[in-house]
Protein backbone atom coordinates (compact mmCIF):
# COMPACT_ATOMS: atom_id res chain seq x y z
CA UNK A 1 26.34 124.60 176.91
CA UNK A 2 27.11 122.21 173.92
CA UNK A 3 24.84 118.91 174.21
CA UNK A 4 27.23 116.06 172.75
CA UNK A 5 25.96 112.84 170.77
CA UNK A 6 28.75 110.27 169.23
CA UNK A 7 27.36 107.11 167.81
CA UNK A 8 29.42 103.73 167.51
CA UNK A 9 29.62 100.88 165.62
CA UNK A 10 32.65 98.47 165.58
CA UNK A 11 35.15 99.77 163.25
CA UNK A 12 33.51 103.19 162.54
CA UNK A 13 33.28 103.23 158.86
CA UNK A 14 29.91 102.51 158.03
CA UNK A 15 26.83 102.25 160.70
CA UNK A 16 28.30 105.21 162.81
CA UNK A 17 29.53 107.50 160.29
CA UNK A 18 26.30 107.05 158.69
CA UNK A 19 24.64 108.02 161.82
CA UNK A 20 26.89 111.22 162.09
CA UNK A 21 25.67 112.46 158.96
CA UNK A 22 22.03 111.78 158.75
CA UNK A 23 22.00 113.37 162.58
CA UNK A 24 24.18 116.35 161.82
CA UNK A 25 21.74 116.65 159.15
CA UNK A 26 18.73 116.90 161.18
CA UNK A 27 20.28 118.60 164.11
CA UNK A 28 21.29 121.91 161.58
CA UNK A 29 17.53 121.26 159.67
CA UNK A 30 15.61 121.80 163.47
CA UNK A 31 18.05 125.15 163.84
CA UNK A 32 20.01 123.26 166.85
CA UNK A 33 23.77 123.17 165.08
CA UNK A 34 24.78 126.02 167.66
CA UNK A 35 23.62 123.60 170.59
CA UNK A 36 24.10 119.86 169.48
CA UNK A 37 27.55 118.52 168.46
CA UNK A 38 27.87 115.06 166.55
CA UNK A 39 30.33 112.67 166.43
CA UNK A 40 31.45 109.12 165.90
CA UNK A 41 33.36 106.08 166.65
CA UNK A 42 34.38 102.68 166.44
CA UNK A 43 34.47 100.20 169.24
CA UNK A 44 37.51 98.87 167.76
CA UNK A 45 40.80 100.63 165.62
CA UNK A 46 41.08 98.17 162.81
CA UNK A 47 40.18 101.22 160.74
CA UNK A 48 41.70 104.32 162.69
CA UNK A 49 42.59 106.85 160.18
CA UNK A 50 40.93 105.64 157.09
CA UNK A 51 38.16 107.45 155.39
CA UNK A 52 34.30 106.13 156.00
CA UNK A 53 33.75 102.99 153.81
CA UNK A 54 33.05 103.54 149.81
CA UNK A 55 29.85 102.50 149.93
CA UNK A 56 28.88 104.39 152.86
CA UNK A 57 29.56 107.22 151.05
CA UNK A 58 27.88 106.16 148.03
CA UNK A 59 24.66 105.49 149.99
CA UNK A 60 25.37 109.37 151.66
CA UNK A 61 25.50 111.02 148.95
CA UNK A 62 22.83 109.44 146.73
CA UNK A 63 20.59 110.70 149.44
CA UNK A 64 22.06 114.31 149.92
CA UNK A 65 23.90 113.71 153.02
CA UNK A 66 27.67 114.87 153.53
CA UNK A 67 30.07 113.50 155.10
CA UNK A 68 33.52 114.40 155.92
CA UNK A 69 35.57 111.54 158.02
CA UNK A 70 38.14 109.71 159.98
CA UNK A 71 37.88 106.72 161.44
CA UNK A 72 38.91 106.65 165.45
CA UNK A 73 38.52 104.21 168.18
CA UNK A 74 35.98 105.62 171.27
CA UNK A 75 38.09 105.99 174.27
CA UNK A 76 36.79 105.91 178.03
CA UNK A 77 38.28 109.05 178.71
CA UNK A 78 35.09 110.53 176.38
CA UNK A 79 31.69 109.82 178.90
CA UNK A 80 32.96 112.85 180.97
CA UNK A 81 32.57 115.19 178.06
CA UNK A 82 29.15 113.20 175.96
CA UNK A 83 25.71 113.66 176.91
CA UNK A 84 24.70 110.25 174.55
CA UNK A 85 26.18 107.54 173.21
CA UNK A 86 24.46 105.85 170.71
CA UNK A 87 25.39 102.15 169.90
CA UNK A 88 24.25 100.38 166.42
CA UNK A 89 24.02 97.47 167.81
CA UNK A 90 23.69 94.97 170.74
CA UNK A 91 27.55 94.46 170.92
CA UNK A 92 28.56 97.60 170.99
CA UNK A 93 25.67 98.57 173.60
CA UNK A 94 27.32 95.93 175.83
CA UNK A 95 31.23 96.87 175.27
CA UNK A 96 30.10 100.37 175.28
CA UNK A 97 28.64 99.74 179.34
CA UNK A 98 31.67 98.07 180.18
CA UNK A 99 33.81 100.88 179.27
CA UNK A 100 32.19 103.70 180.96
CA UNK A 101 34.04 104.36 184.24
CA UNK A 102 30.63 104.75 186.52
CA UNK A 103 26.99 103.99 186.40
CA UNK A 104 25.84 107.49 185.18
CA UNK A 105 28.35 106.86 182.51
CA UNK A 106 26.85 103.69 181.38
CA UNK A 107 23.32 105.14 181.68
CA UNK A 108 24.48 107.21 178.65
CA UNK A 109 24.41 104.23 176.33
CA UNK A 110 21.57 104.00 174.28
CA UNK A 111 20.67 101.85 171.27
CA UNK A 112 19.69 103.90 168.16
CA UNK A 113 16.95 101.95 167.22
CA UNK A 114 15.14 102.22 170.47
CA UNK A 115 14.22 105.61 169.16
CA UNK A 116 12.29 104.25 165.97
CA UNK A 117 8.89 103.42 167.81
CA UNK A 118 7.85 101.55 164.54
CA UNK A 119 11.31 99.52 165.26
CA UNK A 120 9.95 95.88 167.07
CA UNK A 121 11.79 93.37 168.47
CA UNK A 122 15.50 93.74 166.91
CA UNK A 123 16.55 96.63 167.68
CA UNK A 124 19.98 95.89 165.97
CA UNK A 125 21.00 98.42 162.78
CA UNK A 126 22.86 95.11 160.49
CA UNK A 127 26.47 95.31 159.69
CA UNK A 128 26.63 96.29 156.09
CA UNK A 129 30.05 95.64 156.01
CA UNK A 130 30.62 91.87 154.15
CA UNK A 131 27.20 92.10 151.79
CA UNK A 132 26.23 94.51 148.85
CA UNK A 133 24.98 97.88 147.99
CA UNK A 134 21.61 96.58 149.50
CA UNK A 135 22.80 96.70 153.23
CA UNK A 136 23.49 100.07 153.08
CA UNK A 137 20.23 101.13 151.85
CA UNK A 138 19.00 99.32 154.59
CA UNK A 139 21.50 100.60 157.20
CA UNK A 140 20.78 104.28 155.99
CA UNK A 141 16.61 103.59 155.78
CA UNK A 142 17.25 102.25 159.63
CA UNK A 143 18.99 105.57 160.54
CA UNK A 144 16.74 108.24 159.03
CA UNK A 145 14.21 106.20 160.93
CA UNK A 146 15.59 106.28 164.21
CA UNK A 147 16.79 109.81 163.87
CA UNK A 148 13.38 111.54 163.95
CA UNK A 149 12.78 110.03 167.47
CA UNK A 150 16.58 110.52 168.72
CA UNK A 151 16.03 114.15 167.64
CA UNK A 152 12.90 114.61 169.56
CA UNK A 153 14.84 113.04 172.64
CA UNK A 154 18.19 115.78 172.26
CA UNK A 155 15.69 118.37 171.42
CA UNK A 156 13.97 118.06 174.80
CA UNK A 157 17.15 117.54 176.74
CA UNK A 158 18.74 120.66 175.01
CA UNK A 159 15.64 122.35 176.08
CA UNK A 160 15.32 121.08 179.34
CA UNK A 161 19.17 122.51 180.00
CA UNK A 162 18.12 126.65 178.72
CA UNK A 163 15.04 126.50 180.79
């Protein structure tokens, strides 16, 4: 049984398809491709369609990550078939629990940071959006970070499920 994460930020072209790809990246290093399936969205569609943002991909690929994308909007209709949702920020944790259609649905949003244990008090990843190259950095370096722990967490509920 597939174990399904999709991370969202607001218009999915930077924070959550950033996410995707330093996630996917861990998921296939710890062997768990087979069992994990990544994904992303936005909470809004001011972007549907388009590619992730240029910089975003600048900052992926400088650090070996790949990334292939589309830009969607993250529909209600999705908590029946994710495990985790994973918002990047605040906001979208919020809109995020006010879409899902029932309490174990909402229990499914999680903030990305709250998996970085060195992470204190804002647990917000930054837009990178309106700034420079320098955001990005930061946005990715917030990610990695966060990964390890959000790993750890899908590793032990994959687990939990074959068992």
């Amino acid at each position: 049984m597939t174990y399904r994460v999709c991370f969202v930020c607001t218009g999915n072209i930077c924070r959550s398809p950033m996410a995707e790809s330093v996630f996917r990246a861990r998921v296939a290093d710890a062997g768990l491709e087979r069992l994990v399936e990544v994904d992303s969205a936005g909470t809004g569609d001011w972007h549907e369609g388009e590619n992730a943002d240029p910089r975003t991909l600048s900052v992926l690929e400088r650090h070996g990550y790949a990334l292939d994308h589309t830009a969607r909007r993250f529909e209600p209709s999705w908590f029946a078939r994710l495990d985790l949702v994973i918002a990047l920020d605040s906001g979208h944790l919020k809109a995020l629990r006010l879409l899902a259609p029932t309490r174990e649905d909402a229990a499914k949003v999680r903030l990305l940071r709250s998996y970085d244990p060195a992470a204190e008090g804002d647990l917000n990843v930054p837009d990178p959006y309106y700034g420079g190259q320098g955001g990005f950095e930061e946005c990715l370096e917030m990610v990695e970070e966060a990964s390890v722990g959000l790993l750890a967490a899908v590793r032990h509920d994959v687990e939990g499920r074959l068992t």
